[in-house]
N, C-alpha and C. Protein backbone atom coordinates (compact mmCIF):
# COMPACT_ATOMS: atom_id res chain seq x y z
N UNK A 1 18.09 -0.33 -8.68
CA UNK A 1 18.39 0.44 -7.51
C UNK A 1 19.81 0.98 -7.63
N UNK A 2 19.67 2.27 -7.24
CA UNK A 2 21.00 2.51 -7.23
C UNK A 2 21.42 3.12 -5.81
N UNK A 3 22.86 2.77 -5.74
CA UNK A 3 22.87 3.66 -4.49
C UNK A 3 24.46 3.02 -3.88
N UNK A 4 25.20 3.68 -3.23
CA UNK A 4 26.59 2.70 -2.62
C UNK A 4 26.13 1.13 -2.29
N UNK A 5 27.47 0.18 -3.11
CA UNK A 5 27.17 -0.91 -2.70
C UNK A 5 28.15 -1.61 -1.42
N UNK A 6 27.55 -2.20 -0.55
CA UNK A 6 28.38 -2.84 0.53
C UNK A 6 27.98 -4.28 0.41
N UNK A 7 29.17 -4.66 0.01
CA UNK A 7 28.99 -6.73 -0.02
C UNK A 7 29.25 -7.27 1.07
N UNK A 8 28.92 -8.81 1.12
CA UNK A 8 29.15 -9.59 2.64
C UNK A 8 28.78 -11.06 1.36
N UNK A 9 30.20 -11.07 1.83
CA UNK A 9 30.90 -12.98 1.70
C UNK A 9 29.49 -13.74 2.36
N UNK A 10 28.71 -14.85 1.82
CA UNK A 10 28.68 -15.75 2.67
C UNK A 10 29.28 -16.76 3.45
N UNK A 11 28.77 -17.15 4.56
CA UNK A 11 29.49 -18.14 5.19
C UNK A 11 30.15 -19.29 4.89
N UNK A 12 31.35 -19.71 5.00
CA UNK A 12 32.33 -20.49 4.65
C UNK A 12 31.67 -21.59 3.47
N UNK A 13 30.68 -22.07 4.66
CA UNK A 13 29.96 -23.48 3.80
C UNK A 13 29.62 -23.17 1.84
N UNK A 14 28.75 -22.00 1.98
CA UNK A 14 28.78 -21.32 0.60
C UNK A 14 29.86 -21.23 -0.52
N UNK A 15 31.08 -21.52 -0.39
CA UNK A 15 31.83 -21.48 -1.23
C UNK A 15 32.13 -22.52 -2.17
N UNK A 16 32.42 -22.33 -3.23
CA UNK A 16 32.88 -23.99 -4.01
C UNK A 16 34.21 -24.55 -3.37
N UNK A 17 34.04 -25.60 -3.47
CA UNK A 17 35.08 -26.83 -2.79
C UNK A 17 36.33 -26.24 -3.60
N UNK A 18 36.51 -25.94 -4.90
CA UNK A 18 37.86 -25.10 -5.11
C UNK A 18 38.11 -23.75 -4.73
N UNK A 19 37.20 -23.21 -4.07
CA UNK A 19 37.42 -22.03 -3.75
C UNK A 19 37.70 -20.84 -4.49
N UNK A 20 37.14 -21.14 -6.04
CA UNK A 20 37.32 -20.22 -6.93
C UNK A 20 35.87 -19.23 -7.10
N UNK A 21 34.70 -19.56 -6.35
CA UNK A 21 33.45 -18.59 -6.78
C UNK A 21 33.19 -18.76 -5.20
N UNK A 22 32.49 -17.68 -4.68
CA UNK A 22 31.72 -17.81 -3.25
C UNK A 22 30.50 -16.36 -3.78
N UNK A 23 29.39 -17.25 -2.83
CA UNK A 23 28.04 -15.98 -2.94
C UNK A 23 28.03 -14.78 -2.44
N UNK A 24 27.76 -13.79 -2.47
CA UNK A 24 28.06 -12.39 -1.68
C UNK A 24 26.58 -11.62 -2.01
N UNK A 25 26.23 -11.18 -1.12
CA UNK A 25 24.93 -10.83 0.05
C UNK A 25 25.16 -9.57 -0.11
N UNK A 26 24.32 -8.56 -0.67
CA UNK A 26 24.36 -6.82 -0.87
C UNK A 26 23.83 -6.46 0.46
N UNK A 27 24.49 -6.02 1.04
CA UNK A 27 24.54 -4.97 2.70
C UNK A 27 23.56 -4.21 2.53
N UNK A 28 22.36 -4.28 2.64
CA UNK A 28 21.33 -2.84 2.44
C UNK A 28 21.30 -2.02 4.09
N UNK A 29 20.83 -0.54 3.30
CA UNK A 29 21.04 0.24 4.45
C UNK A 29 19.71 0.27 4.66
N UNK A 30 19.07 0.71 6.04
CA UNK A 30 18.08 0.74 6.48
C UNK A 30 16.59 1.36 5.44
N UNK A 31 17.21 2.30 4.98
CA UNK A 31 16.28 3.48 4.24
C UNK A 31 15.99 2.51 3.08
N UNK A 32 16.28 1.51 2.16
CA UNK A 32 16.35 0.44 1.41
C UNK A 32 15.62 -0.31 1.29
N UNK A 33 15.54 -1.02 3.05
CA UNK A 33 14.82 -2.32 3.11
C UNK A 33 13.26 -2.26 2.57
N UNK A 34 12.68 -1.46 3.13
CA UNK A 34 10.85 -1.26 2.74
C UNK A 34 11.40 -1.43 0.78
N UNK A 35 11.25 -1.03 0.18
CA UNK A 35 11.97 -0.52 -0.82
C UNK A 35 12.42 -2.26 -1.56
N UNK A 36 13.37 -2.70 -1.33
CA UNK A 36 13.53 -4.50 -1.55
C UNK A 36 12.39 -5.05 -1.50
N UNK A 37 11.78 -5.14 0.24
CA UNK A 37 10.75 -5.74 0.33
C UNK A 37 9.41 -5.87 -0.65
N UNK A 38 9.14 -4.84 -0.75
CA UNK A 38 8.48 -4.32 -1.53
C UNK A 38 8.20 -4.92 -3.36
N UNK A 39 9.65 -5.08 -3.86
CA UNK A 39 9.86 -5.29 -4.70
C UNK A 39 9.85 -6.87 -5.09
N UNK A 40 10.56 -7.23 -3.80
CA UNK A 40 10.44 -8.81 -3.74
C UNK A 40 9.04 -9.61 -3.49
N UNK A 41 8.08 -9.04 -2.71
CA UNK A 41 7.07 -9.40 -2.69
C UNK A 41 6.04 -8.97 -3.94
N UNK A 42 5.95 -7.62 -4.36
CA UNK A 42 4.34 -7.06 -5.04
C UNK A 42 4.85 -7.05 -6.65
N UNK A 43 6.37 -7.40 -7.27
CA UNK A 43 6.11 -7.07 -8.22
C UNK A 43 6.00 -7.87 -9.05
N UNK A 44 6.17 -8.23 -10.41
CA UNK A 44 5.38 -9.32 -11.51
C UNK A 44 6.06 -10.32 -11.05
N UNK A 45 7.46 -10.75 -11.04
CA UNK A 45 8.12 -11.55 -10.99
C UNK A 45 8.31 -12.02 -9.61
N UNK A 46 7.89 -11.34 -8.59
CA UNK A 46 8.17 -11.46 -7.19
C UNK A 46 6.60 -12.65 -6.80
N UNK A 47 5.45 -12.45 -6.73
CA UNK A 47 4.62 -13.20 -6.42
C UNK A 47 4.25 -12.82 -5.01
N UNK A 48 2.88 -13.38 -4.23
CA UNK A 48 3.19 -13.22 -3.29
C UNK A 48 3.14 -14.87 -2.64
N UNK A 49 4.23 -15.11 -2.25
CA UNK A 49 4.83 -15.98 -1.68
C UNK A 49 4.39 -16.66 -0.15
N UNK A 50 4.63 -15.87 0.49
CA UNK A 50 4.70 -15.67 2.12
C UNK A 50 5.73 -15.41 2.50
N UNK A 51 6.02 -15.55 3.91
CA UNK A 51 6.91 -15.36 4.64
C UNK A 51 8.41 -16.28 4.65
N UNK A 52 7.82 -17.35 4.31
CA UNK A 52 9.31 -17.96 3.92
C UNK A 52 9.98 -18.01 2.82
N UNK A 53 9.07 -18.61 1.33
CA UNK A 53 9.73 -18.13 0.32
C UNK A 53 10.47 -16.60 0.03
N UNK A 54 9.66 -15.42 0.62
CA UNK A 54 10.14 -14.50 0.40
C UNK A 54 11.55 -14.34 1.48
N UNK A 55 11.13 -14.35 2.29
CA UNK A 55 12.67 -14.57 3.40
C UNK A 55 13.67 -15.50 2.41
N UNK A 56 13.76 -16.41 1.91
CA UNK A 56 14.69 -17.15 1.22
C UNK A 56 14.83 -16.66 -0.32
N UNK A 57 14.00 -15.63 -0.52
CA UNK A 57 14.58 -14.59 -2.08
C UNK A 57 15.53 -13.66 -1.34
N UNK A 58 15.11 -13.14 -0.28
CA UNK A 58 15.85 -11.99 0.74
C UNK A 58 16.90 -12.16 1.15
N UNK A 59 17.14 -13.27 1.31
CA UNK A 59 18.51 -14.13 1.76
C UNK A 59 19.46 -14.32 0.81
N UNK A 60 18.56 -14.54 -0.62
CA UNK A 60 20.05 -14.93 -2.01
C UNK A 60 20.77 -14.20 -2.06
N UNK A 61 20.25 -12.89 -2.45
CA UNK A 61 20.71 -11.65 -2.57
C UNK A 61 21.39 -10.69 -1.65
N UNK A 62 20.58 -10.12 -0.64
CA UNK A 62 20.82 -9.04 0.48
C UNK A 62 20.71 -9.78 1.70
N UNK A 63 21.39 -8.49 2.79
CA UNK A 63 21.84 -9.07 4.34
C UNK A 63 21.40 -7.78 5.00
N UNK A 64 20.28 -7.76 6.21
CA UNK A 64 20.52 -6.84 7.21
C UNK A 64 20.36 -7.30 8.20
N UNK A 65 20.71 -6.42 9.40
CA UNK A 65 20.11 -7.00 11.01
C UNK A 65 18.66 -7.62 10.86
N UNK A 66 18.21 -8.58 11.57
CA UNK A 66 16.89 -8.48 11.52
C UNK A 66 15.52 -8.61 10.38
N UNK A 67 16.58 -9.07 9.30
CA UNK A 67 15.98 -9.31 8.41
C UNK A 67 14.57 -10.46 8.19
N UNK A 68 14.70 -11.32 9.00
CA UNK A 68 13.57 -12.23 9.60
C UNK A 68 12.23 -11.46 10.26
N UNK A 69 12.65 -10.46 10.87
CA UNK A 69 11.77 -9.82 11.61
C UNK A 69 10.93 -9.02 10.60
N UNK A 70 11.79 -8.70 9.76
CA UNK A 70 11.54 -7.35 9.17
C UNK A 70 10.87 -8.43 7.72
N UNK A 71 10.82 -8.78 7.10
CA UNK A 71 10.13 -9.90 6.23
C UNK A 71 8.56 -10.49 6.93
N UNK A 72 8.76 -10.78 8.48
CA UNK A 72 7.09 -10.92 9.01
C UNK A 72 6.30 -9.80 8.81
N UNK A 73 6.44 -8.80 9.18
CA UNK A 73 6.17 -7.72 9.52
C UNK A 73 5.58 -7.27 8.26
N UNK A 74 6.49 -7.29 7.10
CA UNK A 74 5.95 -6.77 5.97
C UNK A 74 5.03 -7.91 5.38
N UNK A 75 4.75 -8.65 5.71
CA UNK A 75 3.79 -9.87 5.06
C UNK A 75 2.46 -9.83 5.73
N UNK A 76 2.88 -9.91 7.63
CA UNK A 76 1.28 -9.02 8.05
C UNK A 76 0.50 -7.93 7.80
N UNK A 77 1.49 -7.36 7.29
CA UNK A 77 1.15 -5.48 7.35
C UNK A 77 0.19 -6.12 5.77
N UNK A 78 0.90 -6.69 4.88
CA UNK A 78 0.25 -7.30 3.33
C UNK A 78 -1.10 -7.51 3.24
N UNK A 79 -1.09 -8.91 4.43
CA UNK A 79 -2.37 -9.70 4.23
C UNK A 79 -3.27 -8.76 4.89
N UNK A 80 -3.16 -8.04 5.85
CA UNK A 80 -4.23 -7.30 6.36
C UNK A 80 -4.96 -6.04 5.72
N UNK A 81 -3.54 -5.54 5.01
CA UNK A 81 -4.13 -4.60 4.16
C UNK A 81 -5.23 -5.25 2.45
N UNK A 82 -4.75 -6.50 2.34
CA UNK A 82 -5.56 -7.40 1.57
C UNK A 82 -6.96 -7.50 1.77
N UNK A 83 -6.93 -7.90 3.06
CA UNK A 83 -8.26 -8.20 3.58
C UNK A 83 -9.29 -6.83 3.60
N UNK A 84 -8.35 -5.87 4.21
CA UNK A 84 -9.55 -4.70 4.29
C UNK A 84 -9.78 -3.85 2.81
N UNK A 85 -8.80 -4.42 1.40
CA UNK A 85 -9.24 -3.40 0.62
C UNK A 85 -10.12 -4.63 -0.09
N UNK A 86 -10.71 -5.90 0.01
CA UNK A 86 -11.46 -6.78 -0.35
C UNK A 86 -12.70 -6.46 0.02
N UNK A 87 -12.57 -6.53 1.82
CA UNK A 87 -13.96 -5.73 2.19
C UNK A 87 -14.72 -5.00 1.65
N UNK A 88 -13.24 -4.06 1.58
CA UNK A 88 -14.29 -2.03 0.72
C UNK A 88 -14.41 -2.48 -0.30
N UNK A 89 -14.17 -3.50 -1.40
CA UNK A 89 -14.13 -3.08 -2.81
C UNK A 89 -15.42 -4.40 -3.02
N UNK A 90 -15.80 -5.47 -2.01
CA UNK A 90 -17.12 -5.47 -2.29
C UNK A 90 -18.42 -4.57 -1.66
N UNK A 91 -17.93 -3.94 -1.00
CA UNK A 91 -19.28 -3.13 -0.06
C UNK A 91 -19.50 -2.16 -0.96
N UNK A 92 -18.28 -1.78 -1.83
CA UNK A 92 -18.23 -0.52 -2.47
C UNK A 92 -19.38 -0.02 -3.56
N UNK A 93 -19.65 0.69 -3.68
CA UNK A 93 -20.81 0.95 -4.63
C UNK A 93 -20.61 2.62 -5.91
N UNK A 94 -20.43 1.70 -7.15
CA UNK A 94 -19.56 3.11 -8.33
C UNK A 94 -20.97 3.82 -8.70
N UNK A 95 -21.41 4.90 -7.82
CA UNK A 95 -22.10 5.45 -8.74
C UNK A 95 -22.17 6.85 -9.49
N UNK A 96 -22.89 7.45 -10.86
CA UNK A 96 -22.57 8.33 -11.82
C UNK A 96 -23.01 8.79 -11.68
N UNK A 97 -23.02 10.40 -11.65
CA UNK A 97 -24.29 11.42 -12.04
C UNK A 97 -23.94 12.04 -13.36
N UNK A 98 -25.02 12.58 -13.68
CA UNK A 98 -25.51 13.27 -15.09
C UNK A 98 -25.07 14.52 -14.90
N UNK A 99 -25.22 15.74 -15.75
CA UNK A 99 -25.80 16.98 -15.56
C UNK A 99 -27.12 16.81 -15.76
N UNK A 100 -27.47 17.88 -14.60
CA UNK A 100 -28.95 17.86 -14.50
C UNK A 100 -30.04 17.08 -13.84
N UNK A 101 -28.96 16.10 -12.64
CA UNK A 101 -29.56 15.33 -11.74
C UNK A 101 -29.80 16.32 -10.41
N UNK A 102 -30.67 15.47 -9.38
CA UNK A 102 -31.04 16.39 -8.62
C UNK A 102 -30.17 15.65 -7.55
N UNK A 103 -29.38 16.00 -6.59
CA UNK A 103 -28.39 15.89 -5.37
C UNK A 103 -28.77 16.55 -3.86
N UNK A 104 -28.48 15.64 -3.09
CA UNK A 104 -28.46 16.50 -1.70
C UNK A 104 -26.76 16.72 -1.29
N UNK A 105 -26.28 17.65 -0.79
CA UNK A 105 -24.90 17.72 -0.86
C UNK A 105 -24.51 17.45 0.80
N UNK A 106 -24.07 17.03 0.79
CA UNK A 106 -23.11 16.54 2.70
C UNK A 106 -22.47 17.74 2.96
N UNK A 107 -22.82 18.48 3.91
CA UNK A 107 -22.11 19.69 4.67
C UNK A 107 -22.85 19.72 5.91
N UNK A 108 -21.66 19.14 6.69
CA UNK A 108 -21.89 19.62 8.32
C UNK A 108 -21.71 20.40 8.77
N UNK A 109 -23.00 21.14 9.64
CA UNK A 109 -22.30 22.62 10.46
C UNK A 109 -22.38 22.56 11.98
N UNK A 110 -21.80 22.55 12.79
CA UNK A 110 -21.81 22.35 13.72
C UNK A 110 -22.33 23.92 14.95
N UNK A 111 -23.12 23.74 15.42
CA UNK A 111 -24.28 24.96 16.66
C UNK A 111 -23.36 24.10 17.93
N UNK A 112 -23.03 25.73 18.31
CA UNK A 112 -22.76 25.42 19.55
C UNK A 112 -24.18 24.73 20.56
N UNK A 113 -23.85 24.35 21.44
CA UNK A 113 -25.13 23.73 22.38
C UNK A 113 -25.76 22.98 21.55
N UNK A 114 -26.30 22.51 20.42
CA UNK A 114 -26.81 21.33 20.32
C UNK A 114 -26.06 19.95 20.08
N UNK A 115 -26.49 19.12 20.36
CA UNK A 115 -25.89 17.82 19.63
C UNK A 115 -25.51 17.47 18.18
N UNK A 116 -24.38 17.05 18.05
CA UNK A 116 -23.70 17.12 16.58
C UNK A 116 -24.60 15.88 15.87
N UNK A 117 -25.36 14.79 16.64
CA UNK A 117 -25.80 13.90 16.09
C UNK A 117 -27.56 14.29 15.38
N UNK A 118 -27.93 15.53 16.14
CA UNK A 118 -29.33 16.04 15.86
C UNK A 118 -28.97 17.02 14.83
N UNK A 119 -28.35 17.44 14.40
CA UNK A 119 -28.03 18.50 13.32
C UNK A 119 -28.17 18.14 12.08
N UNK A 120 -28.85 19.38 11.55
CA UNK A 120 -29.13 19.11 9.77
C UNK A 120 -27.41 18.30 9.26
N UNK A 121 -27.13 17.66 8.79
CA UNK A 121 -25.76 17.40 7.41
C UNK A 121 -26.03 17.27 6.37
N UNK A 122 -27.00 17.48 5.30
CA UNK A 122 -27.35 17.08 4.04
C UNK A 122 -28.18 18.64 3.74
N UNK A 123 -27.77 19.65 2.60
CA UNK A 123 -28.33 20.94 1.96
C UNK A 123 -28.75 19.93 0.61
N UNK A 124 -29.83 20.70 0.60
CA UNK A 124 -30.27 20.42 -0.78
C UNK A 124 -31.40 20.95 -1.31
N UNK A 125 -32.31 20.80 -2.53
CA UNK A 125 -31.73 19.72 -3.48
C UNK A 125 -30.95 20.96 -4.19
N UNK A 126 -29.87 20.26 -4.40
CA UNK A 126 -29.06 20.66 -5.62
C UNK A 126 -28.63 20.07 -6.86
N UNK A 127 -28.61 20.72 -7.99
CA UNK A 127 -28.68 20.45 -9.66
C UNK A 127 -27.24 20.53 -10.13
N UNK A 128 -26.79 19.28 -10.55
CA UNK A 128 -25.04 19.08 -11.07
C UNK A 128 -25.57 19.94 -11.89
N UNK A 129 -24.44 20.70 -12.29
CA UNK A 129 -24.21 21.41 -14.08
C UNK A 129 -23.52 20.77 -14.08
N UNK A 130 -22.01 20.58 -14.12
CA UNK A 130 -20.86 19.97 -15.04
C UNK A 130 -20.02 18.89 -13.71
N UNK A 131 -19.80 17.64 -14.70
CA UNK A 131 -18.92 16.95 -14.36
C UNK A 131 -17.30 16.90 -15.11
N UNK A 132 -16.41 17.37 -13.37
CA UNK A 132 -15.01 17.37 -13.87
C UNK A 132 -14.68 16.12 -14.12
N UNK A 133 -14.78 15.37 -12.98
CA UNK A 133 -14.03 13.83 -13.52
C UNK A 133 -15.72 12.78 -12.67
N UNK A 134 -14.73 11.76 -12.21
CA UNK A 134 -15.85 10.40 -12.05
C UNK A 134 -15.72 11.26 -10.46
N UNK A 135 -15.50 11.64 -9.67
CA UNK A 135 -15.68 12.02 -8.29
C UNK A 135 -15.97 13.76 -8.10
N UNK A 136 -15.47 14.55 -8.97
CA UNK A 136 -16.00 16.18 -8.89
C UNK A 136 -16.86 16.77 -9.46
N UNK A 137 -18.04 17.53 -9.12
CA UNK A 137 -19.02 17.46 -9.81
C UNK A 137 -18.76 19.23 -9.82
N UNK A 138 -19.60 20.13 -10.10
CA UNK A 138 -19.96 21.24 -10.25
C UNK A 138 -21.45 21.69 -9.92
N UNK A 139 -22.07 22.02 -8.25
CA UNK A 139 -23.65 21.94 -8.88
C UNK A 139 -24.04 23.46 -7.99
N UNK A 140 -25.41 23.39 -8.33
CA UNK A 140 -26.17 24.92 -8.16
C UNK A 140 -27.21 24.48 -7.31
N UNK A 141 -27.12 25.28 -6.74
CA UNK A 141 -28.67 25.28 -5.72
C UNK A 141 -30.09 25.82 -6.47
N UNK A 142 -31.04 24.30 -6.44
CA UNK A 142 -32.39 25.07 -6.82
C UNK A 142 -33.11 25.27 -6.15
């Protein structure tokens, strides 16, 4: 990271009894913190911890307002986003087409006065010609 550095002494107790080394705490600026967090929690060496170990990596190093707060926050925001990409990624289903399979294609059109739930959404059948990648296809109406 780069960026202006602002230090902060720790508190008295922190210092050696000769008073020749004391710990000092990098001042992060707001725009930063996501950014640390981030780093301290998701990357190889970081682990995911929880909320306290990571609060006490957050602490060796750097100091902001609120830093307790701001360490929960990013650990709920974590596990929840955990949970729901577990969900999708077993419900999920990878499937391939060929050239030369037959497809119905999803296009909604919406009529004034009728109900959006009674309306055709599926044109078809349509015939891939060419596949760009694993999600774009290229196809023709037969």
């Amino acid at each position: 990271m780069e960026f202006d550095q602002l230090g902060r002494k720790f508190p008295d107790m922190w210092e050696s009894p000769d008073g020749v080394s004391a710990v000092y705490q990098l001042v992060l600026p707001k725009a930063r913190i996501h950014q640390v967090l981030e780093e301290l929690h998701s990357s190889p060496s970081g682990g995911h911890f929880g909320v306290t170990r990571t609060l006490a990596r957050v602490r060796d190093r750097f100091y902001w307002v609120n830093c307790r707060r701001d360490v929960e926050e990013c650990e709920k925001l974590k596990m929840h986003s955990d949970k729901i990409k577990q969900r999708l990624d077993t419900t999920s289903t990878e499937t391939a087409f060929e050239p030369g399979d037959a497809v119905w294609l999803y296009a909604p059109k919406r009529m004034k006065g009728r109900s959006p739930k009674l309306q055709k959404n599926w044109e078809g059948p349509y015939t891939i010609i060419k596949k760009n990648n694993d999600l774009v296809y290229q196809v023709h109406r037969t």
